[in-house]
Structure formats: C-alpha cells, structure tokens
N, C-alpha and C. Protein backbone atom coordinates (compact mmCIF):
# COMPACT_ATOMS: atom_id res chain seq x y z
N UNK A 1 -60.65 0.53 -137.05
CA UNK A 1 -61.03 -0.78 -136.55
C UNK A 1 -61.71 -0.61 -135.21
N UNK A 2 -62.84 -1.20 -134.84
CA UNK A 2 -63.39 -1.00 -134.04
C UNK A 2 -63.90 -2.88 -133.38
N UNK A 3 -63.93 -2.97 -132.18
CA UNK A 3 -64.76 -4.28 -131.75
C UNK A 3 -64.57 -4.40 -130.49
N UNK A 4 -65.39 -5.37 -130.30
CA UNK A 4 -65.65 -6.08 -128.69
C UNK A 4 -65.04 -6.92 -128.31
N UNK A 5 -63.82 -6.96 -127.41
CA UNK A 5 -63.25 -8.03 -126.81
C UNK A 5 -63.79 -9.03 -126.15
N UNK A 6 -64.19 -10.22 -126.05
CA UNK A 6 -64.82 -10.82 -125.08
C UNK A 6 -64.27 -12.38 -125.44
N UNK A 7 -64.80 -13.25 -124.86
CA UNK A 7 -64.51 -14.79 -124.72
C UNK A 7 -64.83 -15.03 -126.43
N UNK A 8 -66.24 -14.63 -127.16
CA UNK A 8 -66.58 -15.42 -128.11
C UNK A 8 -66.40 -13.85 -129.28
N UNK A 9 -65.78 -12.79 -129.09
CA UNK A 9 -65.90 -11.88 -130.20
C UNK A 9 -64.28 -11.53 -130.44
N UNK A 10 -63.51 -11.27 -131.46
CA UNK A 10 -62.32 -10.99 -131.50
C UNK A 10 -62.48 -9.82 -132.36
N UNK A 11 -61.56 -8.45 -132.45
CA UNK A 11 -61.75 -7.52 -133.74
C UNK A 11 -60.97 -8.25 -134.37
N UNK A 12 -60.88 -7.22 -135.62
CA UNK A 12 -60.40 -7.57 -136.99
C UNK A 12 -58.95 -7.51 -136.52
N UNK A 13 -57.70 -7.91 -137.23
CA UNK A 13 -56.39 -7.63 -137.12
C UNK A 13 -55.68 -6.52 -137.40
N UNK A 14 -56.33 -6.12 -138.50
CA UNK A 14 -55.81 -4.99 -139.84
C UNK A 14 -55.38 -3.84 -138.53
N UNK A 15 -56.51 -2.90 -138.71
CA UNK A 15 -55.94 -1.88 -137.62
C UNK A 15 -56.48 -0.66 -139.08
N UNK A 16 -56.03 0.55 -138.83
CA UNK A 16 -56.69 1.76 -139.25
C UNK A 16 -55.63 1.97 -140.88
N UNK A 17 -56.33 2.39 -141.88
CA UNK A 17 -55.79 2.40 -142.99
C UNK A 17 -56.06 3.97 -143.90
N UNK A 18 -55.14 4.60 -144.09
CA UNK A 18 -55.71 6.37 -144.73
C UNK A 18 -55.16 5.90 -146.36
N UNK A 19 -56.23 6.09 -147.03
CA UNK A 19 -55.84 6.27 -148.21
C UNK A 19 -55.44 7.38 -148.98
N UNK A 20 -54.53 8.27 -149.71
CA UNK A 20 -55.10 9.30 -150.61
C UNK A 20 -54.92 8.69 -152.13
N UNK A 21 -56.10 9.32 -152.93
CA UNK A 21 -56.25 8.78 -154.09
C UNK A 21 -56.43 10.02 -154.94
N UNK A 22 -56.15 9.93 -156.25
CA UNK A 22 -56.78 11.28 -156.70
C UNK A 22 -58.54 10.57 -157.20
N UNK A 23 -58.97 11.72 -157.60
CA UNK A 23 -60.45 11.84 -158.16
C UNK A 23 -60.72 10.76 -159.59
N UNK A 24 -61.26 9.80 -158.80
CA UNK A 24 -61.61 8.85 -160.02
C UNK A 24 -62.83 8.06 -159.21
N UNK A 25 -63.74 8.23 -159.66
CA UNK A 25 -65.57 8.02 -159.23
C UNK A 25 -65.56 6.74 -159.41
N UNK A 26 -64.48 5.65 -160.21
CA UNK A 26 -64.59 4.43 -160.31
C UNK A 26 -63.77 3.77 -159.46
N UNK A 27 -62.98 4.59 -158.50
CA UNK A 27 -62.07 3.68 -157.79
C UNK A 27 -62.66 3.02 -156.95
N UNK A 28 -62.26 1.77 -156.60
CA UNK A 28 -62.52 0.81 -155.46
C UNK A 28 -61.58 0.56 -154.37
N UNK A 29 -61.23 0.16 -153.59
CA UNK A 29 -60.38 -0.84 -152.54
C UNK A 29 -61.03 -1.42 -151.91
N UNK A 30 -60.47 -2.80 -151.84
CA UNK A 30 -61.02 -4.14 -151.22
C UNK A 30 -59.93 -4.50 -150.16
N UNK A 31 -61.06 -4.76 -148.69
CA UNK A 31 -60.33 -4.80 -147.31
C UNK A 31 -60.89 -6.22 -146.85
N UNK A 32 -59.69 -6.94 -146.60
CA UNK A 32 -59.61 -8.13 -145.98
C UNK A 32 -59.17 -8.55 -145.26
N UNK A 33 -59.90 -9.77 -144.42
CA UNK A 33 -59.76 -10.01 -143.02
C UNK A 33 -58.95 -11.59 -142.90
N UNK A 34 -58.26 -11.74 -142.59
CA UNK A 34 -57.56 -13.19 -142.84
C UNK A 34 -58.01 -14.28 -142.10
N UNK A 35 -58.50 -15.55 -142.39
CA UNK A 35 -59.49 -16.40 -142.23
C UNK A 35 -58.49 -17.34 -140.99
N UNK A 36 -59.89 -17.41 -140.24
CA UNK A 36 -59.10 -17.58 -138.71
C UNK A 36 -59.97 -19.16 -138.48
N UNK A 37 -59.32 -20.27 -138.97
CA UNK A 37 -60.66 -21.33 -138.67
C UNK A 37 -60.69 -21.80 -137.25
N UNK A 38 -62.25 -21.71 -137.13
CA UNK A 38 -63.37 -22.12 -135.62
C UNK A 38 -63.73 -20.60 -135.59
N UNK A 39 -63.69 -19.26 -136.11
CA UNK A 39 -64.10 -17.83 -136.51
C UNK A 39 -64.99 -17.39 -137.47
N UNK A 40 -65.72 -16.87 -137.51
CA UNK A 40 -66.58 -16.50 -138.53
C UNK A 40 -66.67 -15.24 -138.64
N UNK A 41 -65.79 -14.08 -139.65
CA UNK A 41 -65.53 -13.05 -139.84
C UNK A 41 -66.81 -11.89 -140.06
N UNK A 42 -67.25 -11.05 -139.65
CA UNK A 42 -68.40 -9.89 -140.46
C UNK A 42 -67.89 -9.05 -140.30
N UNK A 43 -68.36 -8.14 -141.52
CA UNK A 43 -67.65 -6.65 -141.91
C UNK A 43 -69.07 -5.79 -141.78
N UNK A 44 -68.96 -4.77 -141.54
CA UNK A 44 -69.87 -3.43 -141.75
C UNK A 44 -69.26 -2.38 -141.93
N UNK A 45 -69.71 -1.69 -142.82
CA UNK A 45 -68.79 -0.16 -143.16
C UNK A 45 -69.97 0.80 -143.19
N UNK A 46 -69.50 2.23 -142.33
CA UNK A 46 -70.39 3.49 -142.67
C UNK A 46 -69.35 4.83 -143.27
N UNK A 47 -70.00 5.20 -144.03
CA UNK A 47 -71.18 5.32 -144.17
C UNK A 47 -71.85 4.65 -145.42
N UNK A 48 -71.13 4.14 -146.23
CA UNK A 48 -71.26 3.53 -147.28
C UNK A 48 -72.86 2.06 -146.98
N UNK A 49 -72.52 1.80 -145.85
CA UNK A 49 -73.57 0.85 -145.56
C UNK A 49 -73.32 -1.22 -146.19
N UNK A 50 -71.59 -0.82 -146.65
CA UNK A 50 -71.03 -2.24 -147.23
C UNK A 50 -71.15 -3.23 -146.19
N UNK A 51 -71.27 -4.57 -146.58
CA UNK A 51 -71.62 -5.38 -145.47
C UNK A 51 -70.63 -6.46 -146.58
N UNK A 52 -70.20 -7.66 -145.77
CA UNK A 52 -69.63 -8.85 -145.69
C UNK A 52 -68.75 -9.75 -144.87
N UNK A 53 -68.11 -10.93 -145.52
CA UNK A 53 -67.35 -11.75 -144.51
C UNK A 53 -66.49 -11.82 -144.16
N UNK A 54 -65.50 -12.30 -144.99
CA UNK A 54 -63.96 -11.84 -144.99
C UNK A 54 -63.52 -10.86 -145.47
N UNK A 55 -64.36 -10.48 -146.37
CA UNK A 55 -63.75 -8.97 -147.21
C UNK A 55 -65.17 -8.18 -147.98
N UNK A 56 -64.64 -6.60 -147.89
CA UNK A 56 -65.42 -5.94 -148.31
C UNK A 56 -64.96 -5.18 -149.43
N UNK A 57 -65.60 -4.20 -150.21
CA UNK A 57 -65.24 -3.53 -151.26
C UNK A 57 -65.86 -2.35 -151.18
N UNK A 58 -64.81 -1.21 -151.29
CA UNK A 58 -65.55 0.45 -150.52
C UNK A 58 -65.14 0.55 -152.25
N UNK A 59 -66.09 1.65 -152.72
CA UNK A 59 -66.24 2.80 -154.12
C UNK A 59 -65.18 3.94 -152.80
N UNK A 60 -64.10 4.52 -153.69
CA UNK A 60 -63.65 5.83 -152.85
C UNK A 60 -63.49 6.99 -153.94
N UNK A 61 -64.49 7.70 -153.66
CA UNK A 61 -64.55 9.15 -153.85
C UNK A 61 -63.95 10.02 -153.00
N UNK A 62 -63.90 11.27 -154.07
CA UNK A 62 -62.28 12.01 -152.69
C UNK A 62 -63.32 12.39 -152.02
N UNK A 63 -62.33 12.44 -150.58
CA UNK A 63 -62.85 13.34 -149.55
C UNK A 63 -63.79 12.29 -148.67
N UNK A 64 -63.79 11.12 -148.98
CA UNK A 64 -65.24 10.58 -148.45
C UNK A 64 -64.41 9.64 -147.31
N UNK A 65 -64.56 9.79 -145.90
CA UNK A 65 -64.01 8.44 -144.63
C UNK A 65 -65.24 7.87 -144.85
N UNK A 66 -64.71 6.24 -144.45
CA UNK A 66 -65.53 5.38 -144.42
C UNK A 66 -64.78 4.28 -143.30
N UNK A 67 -65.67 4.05 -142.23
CA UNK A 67 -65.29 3.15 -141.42
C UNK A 67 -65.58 1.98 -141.29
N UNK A 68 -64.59 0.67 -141.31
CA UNK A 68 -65.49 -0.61 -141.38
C UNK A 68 -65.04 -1.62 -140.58
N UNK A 69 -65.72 -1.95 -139.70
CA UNK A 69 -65.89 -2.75 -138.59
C UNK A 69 -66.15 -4.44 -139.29
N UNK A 70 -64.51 -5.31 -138.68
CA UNK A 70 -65.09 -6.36 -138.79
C UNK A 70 -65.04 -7.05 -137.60
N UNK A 71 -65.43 -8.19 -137.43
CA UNK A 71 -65.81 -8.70 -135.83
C UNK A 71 -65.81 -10.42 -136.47
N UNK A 72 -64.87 -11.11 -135.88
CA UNK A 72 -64.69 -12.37 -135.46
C UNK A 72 -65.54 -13.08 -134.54
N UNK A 73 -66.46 -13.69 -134.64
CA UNK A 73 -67.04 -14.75 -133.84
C UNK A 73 -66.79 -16.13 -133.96
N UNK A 74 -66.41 -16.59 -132.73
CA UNK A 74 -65.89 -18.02 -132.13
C UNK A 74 -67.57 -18.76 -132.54
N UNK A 75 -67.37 -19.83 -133.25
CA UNK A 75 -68.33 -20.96 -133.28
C UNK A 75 -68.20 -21.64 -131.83
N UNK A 76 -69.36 -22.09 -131.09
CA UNK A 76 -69.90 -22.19 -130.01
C UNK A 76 -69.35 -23.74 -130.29
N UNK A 77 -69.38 -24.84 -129.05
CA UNK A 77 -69.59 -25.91 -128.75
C UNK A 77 -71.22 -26.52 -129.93
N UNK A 78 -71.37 -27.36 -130.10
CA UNK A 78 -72.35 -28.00 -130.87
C UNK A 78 -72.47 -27.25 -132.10
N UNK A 79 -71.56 -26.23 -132.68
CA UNK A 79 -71.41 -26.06 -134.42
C UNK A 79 -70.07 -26.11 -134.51
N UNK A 80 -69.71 -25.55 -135.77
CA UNK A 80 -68.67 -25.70 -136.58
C UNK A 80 -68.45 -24.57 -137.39
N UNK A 81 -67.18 -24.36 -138.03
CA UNK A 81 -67.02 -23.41 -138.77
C UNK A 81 -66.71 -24.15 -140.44
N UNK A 82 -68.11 -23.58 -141.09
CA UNK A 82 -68.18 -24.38 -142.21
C UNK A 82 -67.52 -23.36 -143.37
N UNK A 83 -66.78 -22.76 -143.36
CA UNK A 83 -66.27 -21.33 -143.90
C UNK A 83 -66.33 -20.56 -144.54
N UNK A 84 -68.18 -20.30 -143.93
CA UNK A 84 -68.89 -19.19 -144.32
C UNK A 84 -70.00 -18.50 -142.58
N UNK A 85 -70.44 -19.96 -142.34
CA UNK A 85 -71.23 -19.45 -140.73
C UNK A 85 -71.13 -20.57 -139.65
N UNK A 86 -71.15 -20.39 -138.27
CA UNK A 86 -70.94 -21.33 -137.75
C UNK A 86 -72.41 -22.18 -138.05
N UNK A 87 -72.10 -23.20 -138.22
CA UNK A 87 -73.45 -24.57 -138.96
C UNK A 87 -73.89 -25.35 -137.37
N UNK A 88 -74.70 -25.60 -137.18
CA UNK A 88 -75.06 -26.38 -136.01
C UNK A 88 -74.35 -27.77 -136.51
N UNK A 89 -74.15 -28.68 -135.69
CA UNK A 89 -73.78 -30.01 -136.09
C UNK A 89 -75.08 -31.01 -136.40
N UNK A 90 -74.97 -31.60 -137.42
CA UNK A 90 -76.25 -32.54 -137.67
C UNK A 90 -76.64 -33.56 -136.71
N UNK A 91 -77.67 -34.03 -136.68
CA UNK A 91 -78.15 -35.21 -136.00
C UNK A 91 -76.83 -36.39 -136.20
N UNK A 92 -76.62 -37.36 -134.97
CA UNK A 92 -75.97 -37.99 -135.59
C UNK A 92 -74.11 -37.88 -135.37
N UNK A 93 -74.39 -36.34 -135.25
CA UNK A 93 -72.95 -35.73 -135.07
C UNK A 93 -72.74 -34.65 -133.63
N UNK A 94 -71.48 -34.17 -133.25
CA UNK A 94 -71.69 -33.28 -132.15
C UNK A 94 -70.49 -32.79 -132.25
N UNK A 95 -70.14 -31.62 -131.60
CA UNK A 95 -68.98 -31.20 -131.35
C UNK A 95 -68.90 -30.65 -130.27
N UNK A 96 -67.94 -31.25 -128.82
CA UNK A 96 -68.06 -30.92 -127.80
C UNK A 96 -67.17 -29.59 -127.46
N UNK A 97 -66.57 -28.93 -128.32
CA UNK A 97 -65.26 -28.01 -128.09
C UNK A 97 -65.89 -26.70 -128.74
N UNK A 98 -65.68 -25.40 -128.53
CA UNK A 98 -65.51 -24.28 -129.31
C UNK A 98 -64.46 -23.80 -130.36
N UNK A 99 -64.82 -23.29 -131.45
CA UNK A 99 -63.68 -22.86 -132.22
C UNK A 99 -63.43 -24.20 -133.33
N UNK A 100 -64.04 -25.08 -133.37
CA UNK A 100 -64.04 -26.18 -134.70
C UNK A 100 -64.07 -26.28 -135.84
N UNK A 101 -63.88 -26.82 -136.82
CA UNK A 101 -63.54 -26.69 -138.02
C UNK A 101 -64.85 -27.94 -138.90
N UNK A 102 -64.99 -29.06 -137.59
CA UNK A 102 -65.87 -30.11 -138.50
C UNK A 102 -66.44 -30.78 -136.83
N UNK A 103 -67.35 -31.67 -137.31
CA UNK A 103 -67.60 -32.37 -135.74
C UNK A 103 -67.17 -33.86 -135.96
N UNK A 104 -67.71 -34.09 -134.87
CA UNK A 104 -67.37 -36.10 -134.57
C UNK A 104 -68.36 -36.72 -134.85
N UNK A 105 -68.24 -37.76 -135.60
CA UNK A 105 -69.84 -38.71 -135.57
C UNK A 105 -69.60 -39.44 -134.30
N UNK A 106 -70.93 -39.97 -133.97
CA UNK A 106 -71.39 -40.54 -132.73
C UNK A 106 -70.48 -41.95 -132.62
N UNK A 107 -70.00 -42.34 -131.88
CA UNK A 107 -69.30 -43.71 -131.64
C UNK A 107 -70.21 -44.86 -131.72
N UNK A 108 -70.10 -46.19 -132.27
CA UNK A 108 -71.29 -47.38 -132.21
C UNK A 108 -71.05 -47.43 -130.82
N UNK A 109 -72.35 -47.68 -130.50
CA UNK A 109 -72.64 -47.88 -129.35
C UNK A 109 -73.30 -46.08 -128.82
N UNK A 110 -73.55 -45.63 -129.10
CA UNK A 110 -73.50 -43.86 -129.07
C UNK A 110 -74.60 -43.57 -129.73
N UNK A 111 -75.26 -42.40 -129.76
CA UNK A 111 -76.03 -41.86 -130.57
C UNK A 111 -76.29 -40.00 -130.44
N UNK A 112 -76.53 -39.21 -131.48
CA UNK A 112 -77.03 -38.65 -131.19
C UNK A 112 -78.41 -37.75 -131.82
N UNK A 113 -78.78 -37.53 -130.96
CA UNK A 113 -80.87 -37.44 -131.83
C UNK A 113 -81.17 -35.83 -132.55
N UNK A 114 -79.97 -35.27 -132.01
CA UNK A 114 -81.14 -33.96 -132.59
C UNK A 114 -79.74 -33.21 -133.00
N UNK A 115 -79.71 -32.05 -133.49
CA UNK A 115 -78.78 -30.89 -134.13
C UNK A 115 -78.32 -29.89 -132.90
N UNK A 116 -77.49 -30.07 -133.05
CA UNK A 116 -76.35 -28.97 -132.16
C UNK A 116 -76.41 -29.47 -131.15
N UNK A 117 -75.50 -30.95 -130.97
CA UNK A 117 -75.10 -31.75 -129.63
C UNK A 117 -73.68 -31.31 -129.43
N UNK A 118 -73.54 -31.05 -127.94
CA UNK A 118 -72.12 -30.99 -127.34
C UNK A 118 -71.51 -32.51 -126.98
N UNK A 119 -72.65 -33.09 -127.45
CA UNK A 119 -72.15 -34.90 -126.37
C UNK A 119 -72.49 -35.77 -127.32
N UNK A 120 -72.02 -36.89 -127.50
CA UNK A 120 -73.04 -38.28 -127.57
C UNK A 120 -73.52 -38.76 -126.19
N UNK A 121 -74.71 -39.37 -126.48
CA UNK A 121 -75.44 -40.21 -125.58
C UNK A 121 -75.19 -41.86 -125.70
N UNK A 122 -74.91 -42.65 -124.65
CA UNK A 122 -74.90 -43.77 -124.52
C UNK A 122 -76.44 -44.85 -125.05
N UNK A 123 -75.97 -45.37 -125.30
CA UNK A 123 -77.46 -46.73 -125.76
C UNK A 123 -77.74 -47.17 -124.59
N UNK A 124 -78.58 -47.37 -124.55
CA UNK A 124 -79.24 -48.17 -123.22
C UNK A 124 -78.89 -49.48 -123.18
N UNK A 125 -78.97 -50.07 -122.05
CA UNK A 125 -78.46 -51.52 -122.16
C UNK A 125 -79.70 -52.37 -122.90
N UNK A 126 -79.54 -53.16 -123.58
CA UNK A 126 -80.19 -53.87 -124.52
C UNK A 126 -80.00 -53.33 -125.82
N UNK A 127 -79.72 -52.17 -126.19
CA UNK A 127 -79.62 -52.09 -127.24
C UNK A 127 -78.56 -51.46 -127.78
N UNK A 128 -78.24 -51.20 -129.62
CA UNK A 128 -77.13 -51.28 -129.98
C UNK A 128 -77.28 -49.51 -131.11
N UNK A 129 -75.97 -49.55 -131.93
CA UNK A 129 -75.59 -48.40 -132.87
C UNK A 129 -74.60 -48.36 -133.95
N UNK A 130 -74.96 -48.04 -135.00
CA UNK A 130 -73.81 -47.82 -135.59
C UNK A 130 -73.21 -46.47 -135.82
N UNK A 131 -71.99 -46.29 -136.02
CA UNK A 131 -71.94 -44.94 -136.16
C UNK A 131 -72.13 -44.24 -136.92
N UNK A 132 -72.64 -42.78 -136.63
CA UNK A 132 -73.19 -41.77 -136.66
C UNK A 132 -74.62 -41.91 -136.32
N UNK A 133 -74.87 -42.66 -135.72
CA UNK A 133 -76.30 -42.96 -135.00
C UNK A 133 -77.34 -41.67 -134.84
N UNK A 134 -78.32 -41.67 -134.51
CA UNK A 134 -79.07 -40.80 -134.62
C UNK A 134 -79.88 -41.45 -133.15
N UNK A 135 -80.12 -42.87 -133.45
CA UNK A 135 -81.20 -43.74 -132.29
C UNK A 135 -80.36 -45.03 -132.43
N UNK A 136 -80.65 -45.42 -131.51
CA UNK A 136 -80.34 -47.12 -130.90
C UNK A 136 -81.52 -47.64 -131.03
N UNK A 137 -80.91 -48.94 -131.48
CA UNK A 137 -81.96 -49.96 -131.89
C UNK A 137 -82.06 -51.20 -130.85
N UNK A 138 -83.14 -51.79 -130.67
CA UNK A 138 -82.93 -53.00 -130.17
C UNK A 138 -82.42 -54.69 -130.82
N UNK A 139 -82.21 -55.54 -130.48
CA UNK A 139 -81.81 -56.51 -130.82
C UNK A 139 -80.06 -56.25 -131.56
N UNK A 140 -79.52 -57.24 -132.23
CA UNK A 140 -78.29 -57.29 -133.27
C UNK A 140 -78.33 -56.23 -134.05
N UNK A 141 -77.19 -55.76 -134.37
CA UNK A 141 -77.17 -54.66 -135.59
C UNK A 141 -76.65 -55.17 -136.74
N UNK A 142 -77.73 -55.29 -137.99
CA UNK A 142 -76.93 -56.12 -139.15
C UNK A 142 -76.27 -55.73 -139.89
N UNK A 143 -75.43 -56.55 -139.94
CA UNK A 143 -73.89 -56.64 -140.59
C UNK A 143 -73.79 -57.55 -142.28
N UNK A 144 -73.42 -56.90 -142.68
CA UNK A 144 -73.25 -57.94 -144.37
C UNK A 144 -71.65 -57.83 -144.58
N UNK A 145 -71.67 -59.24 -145.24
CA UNK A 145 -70.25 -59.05 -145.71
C UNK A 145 -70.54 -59.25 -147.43
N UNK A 146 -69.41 -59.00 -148.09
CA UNK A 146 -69.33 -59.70 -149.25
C UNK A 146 -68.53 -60.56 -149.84
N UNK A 147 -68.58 -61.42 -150.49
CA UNK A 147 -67.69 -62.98 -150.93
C UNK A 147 -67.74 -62.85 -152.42
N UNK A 148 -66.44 -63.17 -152.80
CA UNK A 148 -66.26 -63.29 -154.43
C UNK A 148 -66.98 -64.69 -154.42
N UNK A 149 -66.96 -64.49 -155.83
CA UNK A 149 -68.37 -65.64 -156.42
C UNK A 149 -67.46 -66.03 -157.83
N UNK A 150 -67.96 -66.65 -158.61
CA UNK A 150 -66.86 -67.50 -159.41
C UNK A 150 -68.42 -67.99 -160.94
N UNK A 151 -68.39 -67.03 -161.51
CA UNK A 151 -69.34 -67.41 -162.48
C UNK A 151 -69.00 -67.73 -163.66
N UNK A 152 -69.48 -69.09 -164.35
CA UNK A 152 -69.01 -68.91 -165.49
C UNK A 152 -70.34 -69.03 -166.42
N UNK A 153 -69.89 -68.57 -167.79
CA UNK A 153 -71.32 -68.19 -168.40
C UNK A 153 -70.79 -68.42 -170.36
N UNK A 154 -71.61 -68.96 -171.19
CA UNK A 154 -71.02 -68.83 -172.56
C UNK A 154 -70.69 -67.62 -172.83
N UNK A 155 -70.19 -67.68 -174.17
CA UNK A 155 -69.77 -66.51 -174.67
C UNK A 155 -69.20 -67.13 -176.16
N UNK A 156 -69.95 -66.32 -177.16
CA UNK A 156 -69.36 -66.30 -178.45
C UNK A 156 -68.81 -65.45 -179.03
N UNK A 157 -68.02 -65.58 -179.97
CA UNK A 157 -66.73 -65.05 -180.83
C UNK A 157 -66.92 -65.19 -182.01
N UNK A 158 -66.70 -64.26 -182.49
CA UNK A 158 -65.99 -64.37 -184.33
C UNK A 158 -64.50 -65.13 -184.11
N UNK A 159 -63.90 -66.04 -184.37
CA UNK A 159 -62.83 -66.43 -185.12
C UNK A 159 -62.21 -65.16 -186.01
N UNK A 160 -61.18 -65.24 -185.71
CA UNK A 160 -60.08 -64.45 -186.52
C UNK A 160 -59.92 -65.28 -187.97
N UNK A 161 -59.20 -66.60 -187.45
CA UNK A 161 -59.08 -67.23 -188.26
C UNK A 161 -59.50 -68.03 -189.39
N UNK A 162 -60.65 -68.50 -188.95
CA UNK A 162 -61.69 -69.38 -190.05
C UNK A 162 -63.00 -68.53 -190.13
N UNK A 163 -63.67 -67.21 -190.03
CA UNK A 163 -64.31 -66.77 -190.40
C UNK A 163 -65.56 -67.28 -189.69
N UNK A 164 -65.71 -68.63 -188.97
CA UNK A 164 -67.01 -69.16 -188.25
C UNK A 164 -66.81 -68.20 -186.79
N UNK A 165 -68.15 -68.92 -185.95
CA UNK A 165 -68.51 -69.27 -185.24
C UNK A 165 -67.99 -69.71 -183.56
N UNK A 166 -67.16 -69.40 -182.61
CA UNK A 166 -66.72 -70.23 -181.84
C UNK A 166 -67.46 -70.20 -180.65
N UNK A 167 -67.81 -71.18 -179.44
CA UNK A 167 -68.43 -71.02 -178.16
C UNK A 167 -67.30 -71.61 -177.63
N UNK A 168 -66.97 -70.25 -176.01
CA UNK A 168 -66.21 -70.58 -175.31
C UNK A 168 -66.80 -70.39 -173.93
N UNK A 169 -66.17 -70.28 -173.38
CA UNK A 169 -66.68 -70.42 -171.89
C UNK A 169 -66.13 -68.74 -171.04
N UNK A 170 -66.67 -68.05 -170.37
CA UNK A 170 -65.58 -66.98 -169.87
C UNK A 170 -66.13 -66.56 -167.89
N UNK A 171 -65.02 -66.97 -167.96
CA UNK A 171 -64.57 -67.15 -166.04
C UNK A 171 -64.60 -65.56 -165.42
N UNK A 172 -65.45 -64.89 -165.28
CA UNK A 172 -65.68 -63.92 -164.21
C UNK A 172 -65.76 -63.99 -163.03
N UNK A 173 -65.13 -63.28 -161.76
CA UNK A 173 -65.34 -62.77 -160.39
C UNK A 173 -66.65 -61.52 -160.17
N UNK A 174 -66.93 -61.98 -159.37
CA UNK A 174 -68.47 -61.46 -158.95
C UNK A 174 -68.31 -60.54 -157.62
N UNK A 175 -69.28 -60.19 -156.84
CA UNK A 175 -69.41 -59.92 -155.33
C UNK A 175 -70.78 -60.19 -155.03
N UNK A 176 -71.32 -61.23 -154.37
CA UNK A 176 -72.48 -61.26 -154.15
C UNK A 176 -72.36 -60.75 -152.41
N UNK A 177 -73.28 -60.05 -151.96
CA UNK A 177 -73.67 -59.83 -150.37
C UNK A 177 -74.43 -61.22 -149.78
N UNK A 178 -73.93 -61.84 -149.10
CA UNK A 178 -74.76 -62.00 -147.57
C UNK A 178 -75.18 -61.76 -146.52
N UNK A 179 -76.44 -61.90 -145.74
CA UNK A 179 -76.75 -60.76 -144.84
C UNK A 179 -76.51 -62.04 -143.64
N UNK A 180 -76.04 -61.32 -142.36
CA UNK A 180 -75.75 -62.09 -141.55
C UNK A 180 -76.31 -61.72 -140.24
C-alpha cells in the first residue's frame, strides 16, 4: 500500500497482502477498497498495469509481485460523490461542504447560475425564485393550484335484466388547474 497523506488524498486501508498459490495461469484475486462516501477510490497496480475504483482484479502467476496503489480522494466543496466520481453540482444546485454525498437546491428566493457552486446567490430586490432556481425573475412567480371539479356526463348500459337499453347519468371527480 502506498499513498499521499494530505487534506484531500487518503491511502487505501487494506495494508500489504503476500499470497502463495500454487501454479495455475488462471488464477485471479480481487482487492477491495471499502467505500468511504464524500471519497472517490482509484486503484493502480504494477506491474500488471490493472487500473480501477473500488476494486481491482490481478491474474497471479507464480513468482510474479504486483503492487497496487489505491488512493482516496475527498470530493471538493461544489461536487459530490455520485459513487463512481466526484460530479460537479448542477446549475440550480450547490454544495457548500467537502466530502458530500448529494447537494442542496437553491432556496426560493436564491438562485444558482452555473455548475459547481459553493453558495446560493440572493435575488435582487424586485425580483423573485423558485427553488432550484437557476435565475430570478422579475415580477410574481406563478403559482397554480388545483380544485376538484364535479362532472357529470351520460352513460349507457346493457341491462342485466331486460336485455334493452338503459341511459344513466355517471358522477365523476375531476382536477382542473387554475392559474393564479
């Protein structure tokens, strides 16, 4: 195990592993790194040249060391750990913290305009937002509600009984929108 200590790099946990195996050209072992969320795991192995995320898979032929370096990186302020790479946060959204798992949408009244915000931005006075805003608008921000509605409409039937014809009436609930 090999890595760089620092604020945003962690090594792997595992630590150093000796295998002996006998001679079988098909053997494998698969080495894994245990998923650390707001982290984004990479593996490299030499000499083999294996690369991946949480886990890798060495071919072991006798006699052959193979060393494999994995390295933890902390997702920064304005991404996320989508649990595969840290993702910038979308327009709209931000994440002010390191080490995250998802971000915040923008508060109404809030906005934010572009990808990989640490902040929302305030609306200017005069104008308004809804959330997950992207831009503030001027004037009212419209609002709809919806109201049950009460329709009634014909409806015909076969009779069970007399083999005709019947017209009845049948009372449905609706949702119509109004815009307000």
């Amino acid at each position: 195990m090999r890595g760089t200590r620092s604020a945003t790099i962690r090594p792997a946990a595992g630590g150093e592993k000796y295998f002996l195996i006998g001679y079988d050209s098909s053997a494998t072992y698969t080495i894994s790194e245990p998923d650390r969320p707001g982290w984004i795991a990479s593996a490299g192995c030499a000499p083999g040249g294996q690369t991946g995320t949480n886990s890798v898979t060495l071919p072991l032929p006798e006699a052959v060391e193979n060393t494999c370096t994995f390295t933890n990186t902390l997702c920064l302020a304005g991404t996320f750990d989508d649990g595969t790479i840290c993702k910038a946060a979308d327009p709209g959204y931000y994440q002010p913290a390191a080490g995250q798992s998802a971000c915040l949408a923008a508060d109404p009244g809030y906005y934010v305009p572009g990808p990989a915000a640490t902040e929302q931005l305030q609306c200017p006075a005069g104008t308004s937002s809804g959330p997950a805003a992207t831009e503030c608008t001027t004037g009212p921000i419209e609002r709809k509600i919806f109201l049950p509605m009460i329709v009634n409409s014909p409806v015909s039937r076969e009779s069970t009984s007399g083999g005709g014809w019947t017209v009845g009436w049948l009372d449905s609930v609706g949702l119509t929108r109004l815009g307000w």
